[in-house]
Protein backbone atom coordinates (compact mmCIF):
# COMPACT_ATOMS: atom_id res chain seq x y z
CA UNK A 1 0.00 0.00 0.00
CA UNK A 2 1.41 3.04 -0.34
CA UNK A 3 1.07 5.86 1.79
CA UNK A 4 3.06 8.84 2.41
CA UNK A 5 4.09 8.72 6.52
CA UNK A 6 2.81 12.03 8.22
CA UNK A 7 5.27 11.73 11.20
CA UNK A 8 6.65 14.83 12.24
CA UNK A 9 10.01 14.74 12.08
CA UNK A 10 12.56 16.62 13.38
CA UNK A 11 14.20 18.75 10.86
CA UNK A 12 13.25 22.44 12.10
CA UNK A 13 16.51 23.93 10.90
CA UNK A 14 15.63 26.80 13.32
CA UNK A 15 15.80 25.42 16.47
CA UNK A 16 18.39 25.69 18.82
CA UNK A 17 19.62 25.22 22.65
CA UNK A 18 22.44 25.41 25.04
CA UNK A 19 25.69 24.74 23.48
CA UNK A 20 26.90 21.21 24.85
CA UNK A 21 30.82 22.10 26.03
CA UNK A 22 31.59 24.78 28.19
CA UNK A 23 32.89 28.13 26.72
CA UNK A 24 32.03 26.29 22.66
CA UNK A 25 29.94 29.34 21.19
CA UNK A 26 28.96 26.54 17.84
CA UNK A 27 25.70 24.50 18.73
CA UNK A 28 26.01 21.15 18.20
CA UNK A 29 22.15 19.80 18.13
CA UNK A 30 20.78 21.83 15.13
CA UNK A 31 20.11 20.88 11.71
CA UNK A 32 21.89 23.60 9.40
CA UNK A 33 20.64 24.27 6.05
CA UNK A 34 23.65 24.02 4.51
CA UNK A 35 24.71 20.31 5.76
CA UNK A 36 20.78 19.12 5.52
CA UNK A 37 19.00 18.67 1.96
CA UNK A 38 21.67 16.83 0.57
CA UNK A 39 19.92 13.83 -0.73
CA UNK A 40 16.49 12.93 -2.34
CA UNK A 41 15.69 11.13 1.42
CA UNK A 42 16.17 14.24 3.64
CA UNK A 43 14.11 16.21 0.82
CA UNK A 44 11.38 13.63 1.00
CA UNK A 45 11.69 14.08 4.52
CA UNK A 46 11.02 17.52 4.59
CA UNK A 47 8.52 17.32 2.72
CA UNK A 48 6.65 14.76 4.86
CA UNK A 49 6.96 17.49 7.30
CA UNK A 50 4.59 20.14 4.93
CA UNK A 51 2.03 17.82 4.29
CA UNK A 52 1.33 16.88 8.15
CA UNK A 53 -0.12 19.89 8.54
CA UNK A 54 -3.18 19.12 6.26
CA UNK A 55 -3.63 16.17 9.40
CA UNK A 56 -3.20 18.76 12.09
CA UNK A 57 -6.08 19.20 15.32
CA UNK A 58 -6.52 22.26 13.71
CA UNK A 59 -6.66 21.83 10.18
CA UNK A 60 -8.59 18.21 8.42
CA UNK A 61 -7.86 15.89 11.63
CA UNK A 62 -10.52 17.89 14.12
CA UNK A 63 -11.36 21.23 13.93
CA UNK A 64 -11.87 22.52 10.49
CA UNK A 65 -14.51 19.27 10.01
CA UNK A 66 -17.18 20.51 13.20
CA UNK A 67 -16.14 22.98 15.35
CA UNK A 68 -15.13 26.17 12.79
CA UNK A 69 -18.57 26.57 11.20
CA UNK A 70 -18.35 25.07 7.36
CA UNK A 71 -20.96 23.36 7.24
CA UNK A 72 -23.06 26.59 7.30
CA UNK A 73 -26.89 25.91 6.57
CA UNK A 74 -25.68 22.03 6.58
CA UNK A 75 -25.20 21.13 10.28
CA UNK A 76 -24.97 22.09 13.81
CA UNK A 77 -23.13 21.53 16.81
CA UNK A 78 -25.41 19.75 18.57
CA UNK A 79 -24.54 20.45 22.30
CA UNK A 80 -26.31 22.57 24.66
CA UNK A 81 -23.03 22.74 26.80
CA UNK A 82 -21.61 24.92 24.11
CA UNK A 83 -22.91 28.49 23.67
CA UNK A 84 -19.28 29.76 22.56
CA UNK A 85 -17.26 29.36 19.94
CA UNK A 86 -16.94 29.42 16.11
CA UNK A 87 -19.53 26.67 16.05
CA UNK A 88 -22.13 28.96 17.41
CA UNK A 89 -20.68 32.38 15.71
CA UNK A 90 -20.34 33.66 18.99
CA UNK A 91 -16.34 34.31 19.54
CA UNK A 92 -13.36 36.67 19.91
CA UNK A 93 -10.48 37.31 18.32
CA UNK A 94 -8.71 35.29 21.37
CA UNK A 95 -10.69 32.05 20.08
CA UNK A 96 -8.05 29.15 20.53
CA UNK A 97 -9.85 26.99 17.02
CA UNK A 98 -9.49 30.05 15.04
CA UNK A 99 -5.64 30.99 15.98
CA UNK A 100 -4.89 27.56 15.94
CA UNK A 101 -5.80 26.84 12.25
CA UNK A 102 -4.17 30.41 11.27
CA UNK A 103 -1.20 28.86 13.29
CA UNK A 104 -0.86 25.61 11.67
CA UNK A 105 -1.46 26.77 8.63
CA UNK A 106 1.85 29.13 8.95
CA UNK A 107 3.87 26.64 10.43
CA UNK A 108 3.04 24.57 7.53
CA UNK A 109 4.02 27.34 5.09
CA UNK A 110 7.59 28.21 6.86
CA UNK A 111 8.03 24.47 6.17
CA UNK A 112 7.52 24.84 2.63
CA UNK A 113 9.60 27.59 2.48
CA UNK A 114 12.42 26.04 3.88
CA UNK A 115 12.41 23.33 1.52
CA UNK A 116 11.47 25.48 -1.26
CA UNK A 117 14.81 27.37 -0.05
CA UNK A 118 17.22 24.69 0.12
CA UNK A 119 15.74 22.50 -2.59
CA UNK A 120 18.92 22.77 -4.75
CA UNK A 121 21.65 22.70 -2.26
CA UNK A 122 23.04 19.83 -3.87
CA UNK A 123 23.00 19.92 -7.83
CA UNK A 124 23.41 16.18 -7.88
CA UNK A 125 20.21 15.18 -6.88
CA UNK A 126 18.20 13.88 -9.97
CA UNK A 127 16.75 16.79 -11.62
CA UNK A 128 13.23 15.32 -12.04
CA UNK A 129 13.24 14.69 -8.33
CA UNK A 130 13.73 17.92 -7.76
CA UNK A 131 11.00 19.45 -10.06
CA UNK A 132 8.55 16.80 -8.29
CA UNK A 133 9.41 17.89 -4.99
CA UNK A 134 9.29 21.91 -5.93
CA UNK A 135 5.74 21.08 -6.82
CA UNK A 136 4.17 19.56 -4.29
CA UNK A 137 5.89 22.07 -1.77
CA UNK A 138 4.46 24.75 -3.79
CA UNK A 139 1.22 23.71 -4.21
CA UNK A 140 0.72 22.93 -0.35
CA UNK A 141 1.83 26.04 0.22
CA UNK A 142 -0.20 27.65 -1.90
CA UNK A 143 -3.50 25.83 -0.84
CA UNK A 144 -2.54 26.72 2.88
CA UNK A 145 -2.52 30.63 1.73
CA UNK A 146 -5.59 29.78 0.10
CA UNK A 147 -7.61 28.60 3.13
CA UNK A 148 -6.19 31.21 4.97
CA UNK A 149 -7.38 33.93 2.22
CA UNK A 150 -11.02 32.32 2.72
CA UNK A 151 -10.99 32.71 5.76
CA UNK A 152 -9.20 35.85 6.86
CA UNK A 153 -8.91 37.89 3.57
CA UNK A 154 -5.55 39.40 2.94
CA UNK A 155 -3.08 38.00 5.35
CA UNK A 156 1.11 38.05 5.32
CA UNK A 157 2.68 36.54 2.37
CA UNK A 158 5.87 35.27 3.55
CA UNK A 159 7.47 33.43 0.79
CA UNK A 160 11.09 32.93 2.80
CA UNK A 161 11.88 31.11 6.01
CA UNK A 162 11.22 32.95 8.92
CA UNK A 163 14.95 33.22 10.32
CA UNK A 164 14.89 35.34 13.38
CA UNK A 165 12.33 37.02 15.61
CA UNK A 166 13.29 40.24 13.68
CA UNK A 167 10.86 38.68 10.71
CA UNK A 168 7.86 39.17 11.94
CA UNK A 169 6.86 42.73 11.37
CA UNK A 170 4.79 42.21 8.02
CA UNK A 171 2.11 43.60 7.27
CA UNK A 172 -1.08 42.08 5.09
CA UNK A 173 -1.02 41.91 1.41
CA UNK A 174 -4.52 42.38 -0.11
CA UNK A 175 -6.86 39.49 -0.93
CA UNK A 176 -6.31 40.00 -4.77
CA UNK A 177 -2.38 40.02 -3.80
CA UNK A 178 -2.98 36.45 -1.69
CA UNK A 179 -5.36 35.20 -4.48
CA UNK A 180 -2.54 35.88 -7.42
CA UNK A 181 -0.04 34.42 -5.63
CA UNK A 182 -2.14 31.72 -5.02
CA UNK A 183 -2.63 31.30 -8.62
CA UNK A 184 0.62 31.59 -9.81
CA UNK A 185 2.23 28.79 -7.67
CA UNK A 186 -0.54 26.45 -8.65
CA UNK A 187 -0.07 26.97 -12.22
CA UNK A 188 3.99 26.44 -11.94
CA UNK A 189 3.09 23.09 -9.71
CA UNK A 190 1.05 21.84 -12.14
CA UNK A 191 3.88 21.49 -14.56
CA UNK A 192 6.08 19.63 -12.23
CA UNK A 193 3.62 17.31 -10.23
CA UNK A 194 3.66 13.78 -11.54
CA UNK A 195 0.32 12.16 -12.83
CA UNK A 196 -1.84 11.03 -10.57
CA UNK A 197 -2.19 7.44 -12.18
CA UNK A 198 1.66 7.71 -11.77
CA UNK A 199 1.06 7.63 -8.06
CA UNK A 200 -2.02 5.59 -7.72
CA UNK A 201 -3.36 6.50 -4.75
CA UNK A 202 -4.78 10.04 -3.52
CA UNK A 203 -3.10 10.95 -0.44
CA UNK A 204 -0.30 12.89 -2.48
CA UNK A 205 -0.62 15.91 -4.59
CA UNK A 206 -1.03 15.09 -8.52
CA UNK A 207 -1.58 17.05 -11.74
CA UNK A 208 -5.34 16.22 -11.61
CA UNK A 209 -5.51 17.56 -8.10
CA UNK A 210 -3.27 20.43 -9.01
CA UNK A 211 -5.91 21.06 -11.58
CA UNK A 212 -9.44 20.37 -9.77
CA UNK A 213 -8.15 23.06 -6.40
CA UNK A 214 -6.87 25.29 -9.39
CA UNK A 215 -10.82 25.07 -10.79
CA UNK A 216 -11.75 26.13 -7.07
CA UNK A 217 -9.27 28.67 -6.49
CA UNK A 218 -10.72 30.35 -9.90
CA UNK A 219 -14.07 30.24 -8.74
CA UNK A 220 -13.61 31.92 -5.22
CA UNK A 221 -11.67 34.93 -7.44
CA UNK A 222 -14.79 35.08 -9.29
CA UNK A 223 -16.96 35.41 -6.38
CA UNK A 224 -16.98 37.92 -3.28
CA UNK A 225 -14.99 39.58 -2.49
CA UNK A 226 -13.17 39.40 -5.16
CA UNK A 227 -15.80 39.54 -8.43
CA UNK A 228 -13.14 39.12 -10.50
CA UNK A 229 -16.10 37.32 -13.39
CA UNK A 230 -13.01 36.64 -15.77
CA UNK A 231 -12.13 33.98 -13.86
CA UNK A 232 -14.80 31.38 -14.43
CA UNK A 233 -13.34 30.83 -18.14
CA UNK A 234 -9.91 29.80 -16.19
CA UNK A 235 -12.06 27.86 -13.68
CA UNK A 236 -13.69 26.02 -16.67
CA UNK A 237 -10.64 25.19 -18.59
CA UNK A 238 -8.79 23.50 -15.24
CA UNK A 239 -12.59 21.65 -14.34
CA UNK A 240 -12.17 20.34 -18.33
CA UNK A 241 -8.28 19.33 -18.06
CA UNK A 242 -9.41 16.91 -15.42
CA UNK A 243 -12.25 15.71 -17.19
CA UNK A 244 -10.68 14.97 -20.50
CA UNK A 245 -7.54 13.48 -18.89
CA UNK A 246 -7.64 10.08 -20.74
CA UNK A 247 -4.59 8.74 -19.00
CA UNK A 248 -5.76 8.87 -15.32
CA UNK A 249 -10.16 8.46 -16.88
CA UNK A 250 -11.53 10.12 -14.18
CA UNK A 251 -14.83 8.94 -13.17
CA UNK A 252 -17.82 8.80 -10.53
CA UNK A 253 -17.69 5.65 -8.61
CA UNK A 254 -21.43 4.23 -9.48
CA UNK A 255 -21.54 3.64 -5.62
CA UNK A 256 -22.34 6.92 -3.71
CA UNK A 257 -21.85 5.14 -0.05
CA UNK A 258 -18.82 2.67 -1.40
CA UNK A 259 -16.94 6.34 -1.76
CA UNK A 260 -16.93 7.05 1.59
CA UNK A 261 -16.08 3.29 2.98
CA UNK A 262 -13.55 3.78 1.04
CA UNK A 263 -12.31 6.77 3.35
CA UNK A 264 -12.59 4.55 5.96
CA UNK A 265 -10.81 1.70 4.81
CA UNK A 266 -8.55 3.22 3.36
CA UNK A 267 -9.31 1.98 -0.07
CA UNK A 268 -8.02 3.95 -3.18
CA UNK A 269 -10.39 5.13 -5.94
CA UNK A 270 -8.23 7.47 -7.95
CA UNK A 271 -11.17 7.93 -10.47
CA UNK A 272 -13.29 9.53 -7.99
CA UNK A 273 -10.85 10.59 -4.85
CA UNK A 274 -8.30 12.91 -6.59
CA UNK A 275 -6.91 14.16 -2.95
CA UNK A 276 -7.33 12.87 0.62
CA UNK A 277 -6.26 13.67 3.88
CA UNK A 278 -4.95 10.18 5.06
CA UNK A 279 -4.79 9.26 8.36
CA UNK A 280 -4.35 5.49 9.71
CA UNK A 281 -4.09 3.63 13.39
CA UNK A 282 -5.67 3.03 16.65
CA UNK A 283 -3.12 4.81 18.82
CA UNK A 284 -2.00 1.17 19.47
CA UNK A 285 0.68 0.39 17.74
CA UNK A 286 4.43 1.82 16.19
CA UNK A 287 2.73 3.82 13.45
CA UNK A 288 -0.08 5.54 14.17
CA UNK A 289 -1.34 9.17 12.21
CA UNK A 290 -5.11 9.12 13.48
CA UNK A 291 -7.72 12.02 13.22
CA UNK A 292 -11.04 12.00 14.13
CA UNK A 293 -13.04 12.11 11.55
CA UNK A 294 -16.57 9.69 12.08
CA UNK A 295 -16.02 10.20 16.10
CA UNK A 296 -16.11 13.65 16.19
CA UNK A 297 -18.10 14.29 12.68
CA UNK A 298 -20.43 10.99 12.49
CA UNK A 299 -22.56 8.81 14.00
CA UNK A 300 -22.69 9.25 17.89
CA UNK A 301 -21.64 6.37 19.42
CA UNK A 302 -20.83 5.08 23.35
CA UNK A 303 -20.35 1.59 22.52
CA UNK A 304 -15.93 1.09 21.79
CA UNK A 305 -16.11 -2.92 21.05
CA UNK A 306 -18.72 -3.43 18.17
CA UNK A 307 -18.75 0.63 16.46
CA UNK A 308 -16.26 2.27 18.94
CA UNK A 309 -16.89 5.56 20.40
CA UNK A 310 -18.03 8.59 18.70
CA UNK A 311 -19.41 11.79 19.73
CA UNK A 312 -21.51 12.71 17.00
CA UNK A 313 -20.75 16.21 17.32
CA UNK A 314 -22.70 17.56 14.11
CA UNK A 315 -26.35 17.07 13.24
CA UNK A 316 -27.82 17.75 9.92
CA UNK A 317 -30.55 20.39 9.34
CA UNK A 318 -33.97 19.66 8.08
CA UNK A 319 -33.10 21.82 4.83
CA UNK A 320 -30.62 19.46 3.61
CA UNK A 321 -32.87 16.14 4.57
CA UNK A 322 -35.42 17.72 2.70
CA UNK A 323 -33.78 19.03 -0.25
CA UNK A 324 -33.28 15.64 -1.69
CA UNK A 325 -35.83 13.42 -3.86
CA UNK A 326 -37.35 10.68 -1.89
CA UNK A 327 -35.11 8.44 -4.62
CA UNK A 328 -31.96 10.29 -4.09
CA UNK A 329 -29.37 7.69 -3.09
CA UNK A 330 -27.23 10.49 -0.88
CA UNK A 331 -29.89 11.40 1.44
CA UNK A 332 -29.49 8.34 3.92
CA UNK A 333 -25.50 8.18 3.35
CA UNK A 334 -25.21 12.00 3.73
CA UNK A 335 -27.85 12.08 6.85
CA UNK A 336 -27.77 9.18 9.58
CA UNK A 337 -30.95 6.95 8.91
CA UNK A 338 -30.48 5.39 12.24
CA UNK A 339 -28.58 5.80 15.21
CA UNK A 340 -26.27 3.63 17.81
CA UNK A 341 -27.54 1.56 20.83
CA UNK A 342 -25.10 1.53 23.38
CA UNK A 343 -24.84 -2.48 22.63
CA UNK A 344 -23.98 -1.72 18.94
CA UNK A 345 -27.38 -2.54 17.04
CA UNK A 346 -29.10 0.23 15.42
CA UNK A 347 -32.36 1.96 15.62
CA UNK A 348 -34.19 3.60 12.72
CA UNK A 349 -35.04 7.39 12.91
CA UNK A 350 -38.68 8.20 12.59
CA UNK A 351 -39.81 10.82 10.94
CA UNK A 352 -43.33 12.35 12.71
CA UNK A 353 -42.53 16.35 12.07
CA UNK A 354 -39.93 18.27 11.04
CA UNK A 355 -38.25 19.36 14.49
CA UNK A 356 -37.32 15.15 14.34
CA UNK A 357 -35.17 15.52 11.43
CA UNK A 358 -32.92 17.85 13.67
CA UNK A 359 -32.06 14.78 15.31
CA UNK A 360 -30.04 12.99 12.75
CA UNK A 361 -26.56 12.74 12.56
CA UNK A 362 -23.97 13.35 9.30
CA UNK A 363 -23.94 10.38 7.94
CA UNK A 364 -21.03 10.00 5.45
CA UNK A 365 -18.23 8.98 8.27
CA UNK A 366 -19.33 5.87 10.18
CA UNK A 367 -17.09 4.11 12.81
CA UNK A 368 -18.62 0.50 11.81
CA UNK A 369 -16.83 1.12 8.28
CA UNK A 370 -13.72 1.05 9.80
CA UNK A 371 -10.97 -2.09 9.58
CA UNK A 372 -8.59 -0.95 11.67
CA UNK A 373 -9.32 -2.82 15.10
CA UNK A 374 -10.07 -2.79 17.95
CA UNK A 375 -11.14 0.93 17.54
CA UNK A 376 -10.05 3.79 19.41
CA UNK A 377 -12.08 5.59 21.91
CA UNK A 378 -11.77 9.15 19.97
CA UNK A 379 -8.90 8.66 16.76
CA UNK A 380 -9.82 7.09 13.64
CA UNK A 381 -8.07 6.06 10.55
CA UNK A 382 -10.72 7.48 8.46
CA UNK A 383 -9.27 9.77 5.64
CA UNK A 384 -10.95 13.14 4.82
CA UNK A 385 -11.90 14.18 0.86
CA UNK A 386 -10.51 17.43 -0.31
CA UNK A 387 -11.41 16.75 -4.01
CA UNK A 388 -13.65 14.58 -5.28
CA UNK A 389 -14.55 14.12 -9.40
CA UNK A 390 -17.94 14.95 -8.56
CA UNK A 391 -16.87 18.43 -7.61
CA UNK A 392 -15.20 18.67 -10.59
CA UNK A 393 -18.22 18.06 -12.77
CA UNK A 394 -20.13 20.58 -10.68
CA UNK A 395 -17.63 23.29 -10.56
CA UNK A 396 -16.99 22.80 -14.15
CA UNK A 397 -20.53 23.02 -14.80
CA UNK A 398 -21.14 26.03 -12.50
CA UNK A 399 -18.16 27.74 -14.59
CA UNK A 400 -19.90 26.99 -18.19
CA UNK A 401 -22.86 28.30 -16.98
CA UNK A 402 -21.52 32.24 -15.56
CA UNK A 403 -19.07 31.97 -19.03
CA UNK A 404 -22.09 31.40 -21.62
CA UNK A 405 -24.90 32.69 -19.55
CA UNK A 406 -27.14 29.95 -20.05
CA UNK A 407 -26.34 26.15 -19.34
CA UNK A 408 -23.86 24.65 -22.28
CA UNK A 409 -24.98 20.91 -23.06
CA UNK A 410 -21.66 20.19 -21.24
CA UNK A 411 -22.84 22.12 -18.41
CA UNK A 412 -26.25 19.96 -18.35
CA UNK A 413 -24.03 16.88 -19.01
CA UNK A 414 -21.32 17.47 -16.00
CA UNK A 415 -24.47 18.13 -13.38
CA UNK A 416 -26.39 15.25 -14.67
CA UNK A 417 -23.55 13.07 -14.18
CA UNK A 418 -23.92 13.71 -10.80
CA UNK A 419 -27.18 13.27 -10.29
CA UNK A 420 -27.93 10.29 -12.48
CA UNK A 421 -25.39 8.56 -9.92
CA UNK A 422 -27.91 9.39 -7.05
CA UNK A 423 -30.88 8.61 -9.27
CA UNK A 424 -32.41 11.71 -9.21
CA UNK A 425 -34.29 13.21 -11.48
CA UNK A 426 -32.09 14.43 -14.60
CA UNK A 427 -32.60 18.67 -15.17
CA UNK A 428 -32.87 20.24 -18.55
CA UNK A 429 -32.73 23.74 -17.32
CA UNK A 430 -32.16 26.53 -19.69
CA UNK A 431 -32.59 29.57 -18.19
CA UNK A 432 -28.58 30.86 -15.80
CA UNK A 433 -30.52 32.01 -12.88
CA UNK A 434 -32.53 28.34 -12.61
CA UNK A 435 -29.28 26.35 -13.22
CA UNK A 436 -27.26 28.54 -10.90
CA UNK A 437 -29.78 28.08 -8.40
CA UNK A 438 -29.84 24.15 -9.28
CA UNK A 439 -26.09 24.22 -8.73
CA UNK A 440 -26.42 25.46 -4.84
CA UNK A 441 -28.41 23.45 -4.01
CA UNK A 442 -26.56 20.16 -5.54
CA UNK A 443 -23.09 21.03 -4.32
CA UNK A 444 -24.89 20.82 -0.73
CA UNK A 445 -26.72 17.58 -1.70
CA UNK A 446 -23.59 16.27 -3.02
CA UNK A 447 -20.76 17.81 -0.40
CA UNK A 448 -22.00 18.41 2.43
CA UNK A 449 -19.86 18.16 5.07
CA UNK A 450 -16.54 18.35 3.16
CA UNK A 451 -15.35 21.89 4.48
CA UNK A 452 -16.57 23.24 1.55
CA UNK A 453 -20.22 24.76 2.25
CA UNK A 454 -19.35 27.96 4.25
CA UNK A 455 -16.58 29.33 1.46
CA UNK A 456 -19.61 28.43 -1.37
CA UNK A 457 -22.44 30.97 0.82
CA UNK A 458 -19.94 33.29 0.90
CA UNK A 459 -17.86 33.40 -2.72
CA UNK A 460 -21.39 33.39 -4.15
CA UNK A 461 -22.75 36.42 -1.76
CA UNK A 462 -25.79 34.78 -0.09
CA UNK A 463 -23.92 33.63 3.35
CA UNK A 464 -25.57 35.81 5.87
CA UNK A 465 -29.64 35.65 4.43
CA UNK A 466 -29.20 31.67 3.35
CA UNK A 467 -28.36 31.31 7.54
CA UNK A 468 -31.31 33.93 9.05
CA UNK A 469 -33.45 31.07 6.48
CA UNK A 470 -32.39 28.47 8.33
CA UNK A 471 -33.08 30.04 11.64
CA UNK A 472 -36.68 30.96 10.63
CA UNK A 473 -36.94 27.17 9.38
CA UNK A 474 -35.99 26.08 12.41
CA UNK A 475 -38.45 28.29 14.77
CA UNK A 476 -41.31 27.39 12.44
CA UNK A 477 -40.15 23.53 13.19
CA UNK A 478 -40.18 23.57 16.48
CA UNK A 479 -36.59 23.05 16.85
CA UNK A 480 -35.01 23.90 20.15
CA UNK A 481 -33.72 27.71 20.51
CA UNK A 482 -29.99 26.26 20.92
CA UNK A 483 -30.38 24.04 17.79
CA UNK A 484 -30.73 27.42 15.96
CA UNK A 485 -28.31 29.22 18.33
CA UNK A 486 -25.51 29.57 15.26
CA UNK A 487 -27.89 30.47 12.95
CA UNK A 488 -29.50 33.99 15.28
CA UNK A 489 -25.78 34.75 15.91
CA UNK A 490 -24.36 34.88 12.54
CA UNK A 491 -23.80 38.75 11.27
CA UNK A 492 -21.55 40.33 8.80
CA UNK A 493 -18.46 40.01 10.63
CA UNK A 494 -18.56 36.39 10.37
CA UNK A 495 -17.73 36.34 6.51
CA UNK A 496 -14.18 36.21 7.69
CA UNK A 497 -12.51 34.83 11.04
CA UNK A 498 -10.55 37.70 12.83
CA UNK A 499 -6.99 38.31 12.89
CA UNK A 500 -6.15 36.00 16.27
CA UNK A 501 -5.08 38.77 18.94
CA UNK A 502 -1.89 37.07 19.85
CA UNK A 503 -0.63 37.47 16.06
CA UNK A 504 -1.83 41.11 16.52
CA UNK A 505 0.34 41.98 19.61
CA UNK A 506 3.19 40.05 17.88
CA UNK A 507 3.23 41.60 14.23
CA UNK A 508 2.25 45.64 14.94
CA UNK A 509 2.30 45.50 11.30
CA UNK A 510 -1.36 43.76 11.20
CA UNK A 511 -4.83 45.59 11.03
CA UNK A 512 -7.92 43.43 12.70
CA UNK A 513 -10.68 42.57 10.08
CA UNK A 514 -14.12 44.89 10.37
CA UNK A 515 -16.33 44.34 12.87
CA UNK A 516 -13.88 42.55 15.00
């Protein structure tokens, strides 16, 4: 099987301690630059060390998956013992989940930047191994600066290693400064990354994943804040490489469910998983790279021999249980059918009114997939989809559609696809508002709960009324008041995080974001 190994290893060239001989002023117990990178092993090594951050608490392993707010009109944190927090859009600047993912995600873009900095400090490394390695390093980078830009707007572009504490007076570049260079590093990637059928397995960045985030990174510069419109051709043409790569025949799995057992199992499907998040282990044994995704975001659980434990954390919200066709496939993966006895059976949901459908569970990451046993209480080896062909097909459809004004056959063809899969109806819409509005709505039926619903309400300007909806919805439901608790809190200054106040005391060069 192969895998990269997300151990952290110790390679921070910048760390340092007391010297180890009295009155000897050279420290013996760092890693220089100039004596490390010499081979393609230490290179691969250091590169290992950029992609762990994508499995990070803070980043795909916990907190970015239920307790930062993507899911939007989606899900809710489900706990009354919570009434702060991102979850609830009711936090400060101080908020530990919202520093800690602008954290990680700079710790994992000094990394790249010290690789990216020492790549060639030995000319005789294999050139090709090289070019490979400059790619993936600046592709991760770029897709870190890229969440952060979502999320915070402008922020510091640091494109060196941060050396000394002297570096850290920078101030923000603009959004469309983030979003170029964004763009630009993607583009150079994608002409050094290998093919993805090259590498057989998704857990590793490839030219069709290259592609697919460069599809999304065109249509959030097309949206708010943005509105740069000339984007959605670009977004079309990188949603079309991926579709008409014949060499790697990317294609829908014709199971919806098998997809996501797949994450679980940690199964390959290269047609239809272009990148993952992996993560593997029980916390039992010599290698172990867990997260905790279907115990934090899944089916609640308190049995650990038969499921294994799971808190449940997210429920789903009547507006996505009901925004499917009775005959769409998704619905009962998507949205728990059942839940958990504490002996391990199951028991069917019922369905008497709407406030019952409140109740349910995300679906798509269940514990009982899982092979790895016996099951930890709270880590799985579940791995987490950050681009699946299906997206592909919608973006790429959503992108025809704003580029023609009117759904293209291929438009109608790529959303179709998706749908036919789920065996729902099949559209023939011909009017751009209709199919734009068709398109919302299927990217929820069809990702929800892949980090990706927040960043859609808000690149596509409807964030803030699509959540007072929900709230109403869930009043007229009979819902209880915390259920909707997110949903009366959100305002305007929740289309970006703040600027974490540590980072502000730090870097005097920062201004906070409005409202905060």
């Amino acid at each position: 099987m192969k895998r990269i190994s997300l151990i952290i290893l110790v390679l921070m060239i910048l760390s340092g301690s007391s010297c180890t001989r009295f009155l000897d002023t050279t420290p013996t117990d760092r890693l220089s630059p100039q004596t490390y990178y010499q081979n393609e092993k230490q290179l691969t090594a250091s590169l290992i060390g950029v992609y762990d951050i994508l499995g990070a608490r803070n980043v795909y392993a916990r907190h970015y998956t239920c307790r930062l707010g993507m899911e939007a009109d989606e899900g809710f944190y489900n706990t009354d013992a919570v009434v702060t927090g991102p979850q609830v859009y009711n936090f400060s600047p101080s908020d530990t989940y919202v520093s800690g993912l602008w954290n990680e995600l700079y710790i994992g873009i000094n990394r790249a930047n010290s690789l990216l900095a020492n790549l060639n400090n030995n000319p005789q490394i294999d050139e090709a191994v090289r070019n490979r390695i400059k790619g993936e390093a600046l592709f991760l980078r770029a897709y870190f600066y890229f969440l952060l830009v979502q999320q915070f707007g402008g922020v510091p572009l640091i494109l060196a290693p941060t050396l000394t504490g002297d570096d850290v007076e920078i101030p923000r570049s603009s959004t469309k400064e983030v979003y170029e260079k964004v763009l630009e590093d993607m583009e150079e990637a994608e002409t050094l990354v290998v093919p993805i059928q090259t590498l057989g397995f998704g857990g590793r960045v490839s030219q069709s994943a290259v592609r697919g985030v460069l599809a999304r990174v065109c249509l959030y510069m097309a949206g708010y804040p943005l509105r740069d419109v000339t984007k959605y051709e670009k977004a079309a043409f990188w949603a079309k490489k991926v579709i008409d790569d014949a060499g790697a025949a990317h294609d829908l799995n014709i199971d919806y469910q098998q997809v996501f057992i797949n994450y679980a199992q940690d199964k390959y499907d290269i047609k239809e998983s272009i990148w993952e998040v992996e993560f593997w282990g029980n916390v039992s044994g010599a290698y172990d790279e867990t997260g905790q995704i279907g115990a934090w975001i899944g089916i609640t659980s308190t049995n650990t021999t038969i499921i294994g434990f799971a808190y449940g954390f997210l429920n789903t919200t009547a507006k996505l249980y009901k925004s499917y066709e009775t005959q769409d496939l998704r619905r009962d993966v998507a949205i728990a059918p059942y839940k958990y006895t504490a002996a391990g059976g199951k028991t069917n949901h019922t369905y008497t009114k709407d406030a019952d459908l409140y109740l349910r569970n995300v679906g798509k990451y269940r514990r009982e997939w899982e092979l790895v046993k016996p099951g930890s209480a709270n880590s799985t080896p579940t791995n987490f989809p950050l681009l699946r062909f299906s997206d592909v097909l919608l973006m790429y459809a959503e992108a025809e559609n704003e580029v023609h004004g009117a759904p293209t056959p291929a438009a109608l063809d790529a959303l179709n696809k998706v749908r036919a899969r789920a065996k729902a109806t099949l559209v023939n819409i011909t009017d751009k508002n209709e199919f734009f509005d068709q398109i919302v709505d299927e990217r929820s039926r069809e990702l929800c709960f892949e980090g990706l619903r927040k960043p859609d309400l808000i690149r596509w300007g409807i964030f803030i009324p699509v959540m007072k909806n929900v709230a109403a919805e869930m009043s007229q439901h009979g819902a209880t008041a915390f259920y909707a608790l997110a949903y009366k809190n959100v305002n305007e200054r929740h289309l970006l995080f703040p600027i974490p106040s540590k980072d502000l005391s730090l870097n005097t060069a920062l201004v906070q974001n409005p409202n905060w």
